[in-house]
PDB file of N, CA and C in Angstrom:
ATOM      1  N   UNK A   1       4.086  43.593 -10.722  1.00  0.00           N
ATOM      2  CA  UNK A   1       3.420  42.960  -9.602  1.00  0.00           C
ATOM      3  C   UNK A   1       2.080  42.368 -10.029  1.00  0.00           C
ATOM      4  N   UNK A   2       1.207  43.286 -10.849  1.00  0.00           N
ATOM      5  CA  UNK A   2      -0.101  42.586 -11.574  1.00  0.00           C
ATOM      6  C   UNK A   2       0.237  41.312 -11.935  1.00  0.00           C
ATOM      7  N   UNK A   3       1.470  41.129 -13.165  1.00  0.00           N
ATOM      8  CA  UNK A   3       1.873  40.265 -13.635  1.00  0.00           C
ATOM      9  C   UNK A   3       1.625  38.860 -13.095  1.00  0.00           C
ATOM     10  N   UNK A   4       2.393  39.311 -11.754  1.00  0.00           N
ATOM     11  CA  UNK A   4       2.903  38.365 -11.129  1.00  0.00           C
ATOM     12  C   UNK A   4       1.760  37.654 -10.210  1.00  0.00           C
ATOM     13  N   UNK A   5       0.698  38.401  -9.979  1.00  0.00           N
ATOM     14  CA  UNK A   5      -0.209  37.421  -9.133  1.00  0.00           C
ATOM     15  C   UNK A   5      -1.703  37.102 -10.381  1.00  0.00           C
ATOM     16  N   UNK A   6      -1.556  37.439 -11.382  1.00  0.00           N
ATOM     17  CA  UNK A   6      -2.215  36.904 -12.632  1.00  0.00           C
ATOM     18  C   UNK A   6      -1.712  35.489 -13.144  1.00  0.00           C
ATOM     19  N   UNK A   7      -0.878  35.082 -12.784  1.00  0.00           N
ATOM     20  CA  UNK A   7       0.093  33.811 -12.811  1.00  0.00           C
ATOM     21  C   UNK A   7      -0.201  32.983 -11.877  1.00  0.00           C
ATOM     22  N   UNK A   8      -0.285  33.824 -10.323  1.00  0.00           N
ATOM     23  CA  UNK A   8      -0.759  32.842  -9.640  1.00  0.00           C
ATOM     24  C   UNK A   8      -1.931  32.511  -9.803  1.00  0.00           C
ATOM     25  N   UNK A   9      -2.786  33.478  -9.982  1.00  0.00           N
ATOM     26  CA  UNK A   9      -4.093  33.239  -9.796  1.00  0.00           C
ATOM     27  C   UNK A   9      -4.674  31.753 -10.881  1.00  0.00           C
ATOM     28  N   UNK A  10      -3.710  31.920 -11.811  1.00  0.00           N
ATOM     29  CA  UNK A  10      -3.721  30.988 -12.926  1.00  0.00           C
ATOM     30  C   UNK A  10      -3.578  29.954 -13.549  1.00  0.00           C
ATOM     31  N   UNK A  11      -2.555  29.818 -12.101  1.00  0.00           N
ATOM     32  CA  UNK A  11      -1.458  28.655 -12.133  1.00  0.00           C
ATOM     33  C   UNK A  11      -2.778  27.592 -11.565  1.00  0.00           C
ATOM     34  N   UNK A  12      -2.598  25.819 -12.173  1.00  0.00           N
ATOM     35  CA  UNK A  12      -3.697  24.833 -12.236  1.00  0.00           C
ATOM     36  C   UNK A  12      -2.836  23.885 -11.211  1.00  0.00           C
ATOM     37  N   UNK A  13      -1.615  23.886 -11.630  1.00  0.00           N
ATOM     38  CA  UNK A  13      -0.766  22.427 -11.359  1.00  0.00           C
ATOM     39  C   UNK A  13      -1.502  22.020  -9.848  1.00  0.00           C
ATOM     40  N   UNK A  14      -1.108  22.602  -8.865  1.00  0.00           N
ATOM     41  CA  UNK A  14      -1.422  22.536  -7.618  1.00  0.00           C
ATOM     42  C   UNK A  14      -2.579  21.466  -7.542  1.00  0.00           C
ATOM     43  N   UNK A  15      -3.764  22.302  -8.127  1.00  0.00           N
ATOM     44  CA  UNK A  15      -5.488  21.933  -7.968  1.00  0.00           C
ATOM     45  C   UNK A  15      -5.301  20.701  -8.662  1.00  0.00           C
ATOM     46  N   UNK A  16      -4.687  19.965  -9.788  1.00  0.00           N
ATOM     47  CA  UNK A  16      -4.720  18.619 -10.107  1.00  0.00           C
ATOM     48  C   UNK A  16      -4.037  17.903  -8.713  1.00  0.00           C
ATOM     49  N   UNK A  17      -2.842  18.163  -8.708  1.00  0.00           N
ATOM     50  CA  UNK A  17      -1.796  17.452  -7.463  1.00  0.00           C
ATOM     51  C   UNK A  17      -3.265  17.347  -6.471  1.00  0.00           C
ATOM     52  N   UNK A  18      -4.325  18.038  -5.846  1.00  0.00           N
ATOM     53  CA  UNK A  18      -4.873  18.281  -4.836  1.00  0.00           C
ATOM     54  C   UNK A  18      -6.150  17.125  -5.450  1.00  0.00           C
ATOM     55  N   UNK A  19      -6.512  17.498  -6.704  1.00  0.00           N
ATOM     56  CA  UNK A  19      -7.513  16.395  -7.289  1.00  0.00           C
ATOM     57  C   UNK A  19      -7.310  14.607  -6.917  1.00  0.00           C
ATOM     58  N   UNK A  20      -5.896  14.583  -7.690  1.00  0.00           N
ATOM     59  CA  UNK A  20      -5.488  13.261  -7.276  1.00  0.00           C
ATOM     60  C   UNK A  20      -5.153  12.700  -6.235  1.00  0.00           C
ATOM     61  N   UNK A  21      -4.456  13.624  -5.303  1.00  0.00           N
ATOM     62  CA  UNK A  21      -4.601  13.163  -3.646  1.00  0.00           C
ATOM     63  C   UNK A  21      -5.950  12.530  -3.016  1.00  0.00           C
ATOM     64  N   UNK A  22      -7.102  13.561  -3.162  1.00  0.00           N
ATOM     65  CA  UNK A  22      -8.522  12.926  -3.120  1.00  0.00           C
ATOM     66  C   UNK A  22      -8.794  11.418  -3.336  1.00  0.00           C
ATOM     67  N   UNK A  23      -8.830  11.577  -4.776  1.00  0.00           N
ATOM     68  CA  UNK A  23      -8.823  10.490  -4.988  1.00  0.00           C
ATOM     69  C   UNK A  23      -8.594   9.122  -4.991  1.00  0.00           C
ATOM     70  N   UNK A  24      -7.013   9.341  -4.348  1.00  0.00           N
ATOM     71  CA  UNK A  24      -6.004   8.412  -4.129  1.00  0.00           C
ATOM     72  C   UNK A  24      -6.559   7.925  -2.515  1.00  0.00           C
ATOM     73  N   UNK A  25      -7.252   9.044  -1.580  1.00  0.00           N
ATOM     74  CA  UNK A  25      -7.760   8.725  -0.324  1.00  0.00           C
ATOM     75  C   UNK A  25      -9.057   8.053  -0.349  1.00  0.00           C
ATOM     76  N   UNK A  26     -10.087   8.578  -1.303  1.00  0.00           N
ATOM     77  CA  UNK A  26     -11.197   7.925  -1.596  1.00  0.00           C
ATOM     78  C   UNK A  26     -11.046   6.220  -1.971  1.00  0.00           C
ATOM     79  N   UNK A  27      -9.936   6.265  -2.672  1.00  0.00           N
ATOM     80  CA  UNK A  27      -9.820   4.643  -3.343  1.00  0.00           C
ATOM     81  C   UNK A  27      -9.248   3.322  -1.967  1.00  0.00           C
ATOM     82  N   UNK A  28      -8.341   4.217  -1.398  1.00  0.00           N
ATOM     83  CA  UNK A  28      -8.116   3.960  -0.128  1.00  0.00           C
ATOM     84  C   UNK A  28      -9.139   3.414   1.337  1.00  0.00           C
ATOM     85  N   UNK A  29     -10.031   4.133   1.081  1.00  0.00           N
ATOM     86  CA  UNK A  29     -10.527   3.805   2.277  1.00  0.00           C
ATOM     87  C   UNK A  29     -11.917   3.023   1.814  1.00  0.00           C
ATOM     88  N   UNK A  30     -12.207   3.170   0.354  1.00  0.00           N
ATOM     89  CA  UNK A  30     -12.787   1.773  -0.082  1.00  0.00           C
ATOM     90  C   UNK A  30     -12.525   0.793  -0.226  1.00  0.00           C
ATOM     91  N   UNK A  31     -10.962   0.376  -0.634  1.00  0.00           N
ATOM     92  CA  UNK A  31     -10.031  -0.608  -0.337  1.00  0.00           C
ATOM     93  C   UNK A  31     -10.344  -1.299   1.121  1.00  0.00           C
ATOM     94  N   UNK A  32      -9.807  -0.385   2.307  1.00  0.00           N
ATOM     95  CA  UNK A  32      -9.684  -0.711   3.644  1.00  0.00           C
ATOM     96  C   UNK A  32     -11.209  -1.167   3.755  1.00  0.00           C
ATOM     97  N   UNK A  33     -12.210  -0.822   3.417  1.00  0.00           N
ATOM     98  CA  UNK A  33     -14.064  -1.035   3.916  1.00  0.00           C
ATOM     99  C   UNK A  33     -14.118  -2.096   3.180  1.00  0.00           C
ATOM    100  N   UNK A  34     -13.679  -2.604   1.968  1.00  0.00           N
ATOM    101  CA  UNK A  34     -14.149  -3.865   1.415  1.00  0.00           C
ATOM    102  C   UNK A  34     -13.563  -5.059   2.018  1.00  0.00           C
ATOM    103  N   UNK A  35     -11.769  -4.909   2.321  1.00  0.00           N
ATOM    104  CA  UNK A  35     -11.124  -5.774   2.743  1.00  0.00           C
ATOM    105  C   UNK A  35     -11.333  -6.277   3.857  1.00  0.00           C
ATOM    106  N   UNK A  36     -12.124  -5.302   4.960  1.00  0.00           N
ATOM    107  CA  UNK A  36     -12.174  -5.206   6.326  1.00  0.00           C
ATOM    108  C   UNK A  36     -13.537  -6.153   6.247  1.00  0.00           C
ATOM    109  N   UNK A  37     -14.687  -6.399   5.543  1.00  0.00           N
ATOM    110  CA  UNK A  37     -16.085  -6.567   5.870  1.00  0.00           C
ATOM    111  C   UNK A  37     -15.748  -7.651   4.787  1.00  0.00           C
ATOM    112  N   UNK A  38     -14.578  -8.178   3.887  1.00  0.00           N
ATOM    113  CA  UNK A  38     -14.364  -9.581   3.672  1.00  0.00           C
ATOM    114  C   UNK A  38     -13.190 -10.536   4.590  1.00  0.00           C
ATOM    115  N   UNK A  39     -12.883  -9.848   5.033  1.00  0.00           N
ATOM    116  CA  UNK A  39     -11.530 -10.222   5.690  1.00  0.00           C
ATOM    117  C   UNK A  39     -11.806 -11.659   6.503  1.00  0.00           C
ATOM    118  N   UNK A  40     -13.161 -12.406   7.155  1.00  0.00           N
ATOM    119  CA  UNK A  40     -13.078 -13.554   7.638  1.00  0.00           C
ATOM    120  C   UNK A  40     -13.477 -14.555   6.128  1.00  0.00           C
ATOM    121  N   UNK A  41     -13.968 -14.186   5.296  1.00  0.00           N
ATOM    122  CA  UNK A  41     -14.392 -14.594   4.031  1.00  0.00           C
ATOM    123  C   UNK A  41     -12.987 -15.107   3.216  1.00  0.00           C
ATOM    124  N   UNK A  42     -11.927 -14.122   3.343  1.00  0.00           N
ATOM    125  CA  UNK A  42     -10.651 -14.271   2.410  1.00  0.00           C
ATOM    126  C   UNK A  42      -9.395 -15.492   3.327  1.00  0.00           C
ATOM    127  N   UNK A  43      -9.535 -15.370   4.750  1.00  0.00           N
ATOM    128  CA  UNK A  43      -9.144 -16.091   5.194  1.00  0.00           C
ATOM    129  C   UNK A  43      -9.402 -17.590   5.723  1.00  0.00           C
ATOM    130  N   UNK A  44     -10.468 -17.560   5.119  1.00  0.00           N
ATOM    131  CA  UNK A  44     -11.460 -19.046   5.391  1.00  0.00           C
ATOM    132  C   UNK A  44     -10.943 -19.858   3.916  1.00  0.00           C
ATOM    133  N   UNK A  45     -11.016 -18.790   3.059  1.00  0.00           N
ATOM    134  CA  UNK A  45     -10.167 -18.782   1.697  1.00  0.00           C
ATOM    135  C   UNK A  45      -8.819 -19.737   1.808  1.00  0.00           C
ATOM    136  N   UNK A  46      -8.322 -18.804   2.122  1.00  0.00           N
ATOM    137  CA  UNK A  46      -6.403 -19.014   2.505  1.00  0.00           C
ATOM    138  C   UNK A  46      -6.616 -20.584   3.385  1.00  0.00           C
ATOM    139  N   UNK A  47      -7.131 -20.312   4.373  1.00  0.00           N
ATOM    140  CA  UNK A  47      -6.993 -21.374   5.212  1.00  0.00           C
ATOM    141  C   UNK A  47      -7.615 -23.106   4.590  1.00  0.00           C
ATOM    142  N   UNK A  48      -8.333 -22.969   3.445  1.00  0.00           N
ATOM    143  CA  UNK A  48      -8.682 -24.213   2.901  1.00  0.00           C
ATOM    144  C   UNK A  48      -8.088 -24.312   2.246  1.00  0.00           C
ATOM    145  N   UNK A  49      -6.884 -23.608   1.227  1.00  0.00           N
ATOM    146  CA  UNK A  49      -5.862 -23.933   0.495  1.00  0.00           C
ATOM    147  C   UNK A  49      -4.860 -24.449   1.469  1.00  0.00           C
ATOM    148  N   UNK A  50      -4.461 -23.777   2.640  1.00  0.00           N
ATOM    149  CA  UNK A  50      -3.539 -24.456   3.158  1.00  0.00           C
ATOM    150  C   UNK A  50      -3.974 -25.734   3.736  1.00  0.00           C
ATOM    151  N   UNK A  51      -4.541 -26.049   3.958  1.00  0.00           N
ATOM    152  CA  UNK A  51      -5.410 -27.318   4.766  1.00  0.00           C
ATOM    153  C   UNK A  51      -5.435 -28.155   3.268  1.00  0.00           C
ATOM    154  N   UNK A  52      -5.641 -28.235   2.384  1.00  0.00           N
ATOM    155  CA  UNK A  52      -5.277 -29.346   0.827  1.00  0.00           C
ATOM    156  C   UNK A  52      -4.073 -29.291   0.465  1.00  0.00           C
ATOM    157  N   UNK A  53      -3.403 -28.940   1.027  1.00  0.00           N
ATOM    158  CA  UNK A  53      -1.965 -28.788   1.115  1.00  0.00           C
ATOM    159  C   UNK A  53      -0.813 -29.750   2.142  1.00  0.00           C
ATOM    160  N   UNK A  54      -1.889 -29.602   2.953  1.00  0.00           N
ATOM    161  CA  UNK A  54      -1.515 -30.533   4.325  1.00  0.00           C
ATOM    162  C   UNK A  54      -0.900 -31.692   4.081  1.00  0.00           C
ATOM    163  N   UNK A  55       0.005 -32.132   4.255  1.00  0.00           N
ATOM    164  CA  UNK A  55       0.226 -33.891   4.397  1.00  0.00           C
ATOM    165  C   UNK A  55      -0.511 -35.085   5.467  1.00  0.00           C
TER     166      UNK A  55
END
């Protein structure tokens, strides 16, 4: 039984899986805050390519 919760206590895998989740949310919602506070900027973008495009 010692054994057996010396293993757990030991065991890492989890705490990475839990590291990179973080991270993966952090990158995320800097994504969403940059895109969001360029978003009339990128489409003013788009919209003058399509407009030289125009016939």
């Amino acid at each position: 039984m010692k054994e057996i919760m010396k293993r757990l206590l030991a065991e890492e895998s989890g705490q990475g899986m839990t590291e990179y989740a973080l991270i993966l949310a952090l990158v995320s919602v800097v994504a969403i805050g940059v895109l969001t506070g360029l978003g009339d900027r990128i489409q003013d973008v788009f919209q003058s390519v399509l407009d030289g495009f125009a016939p």
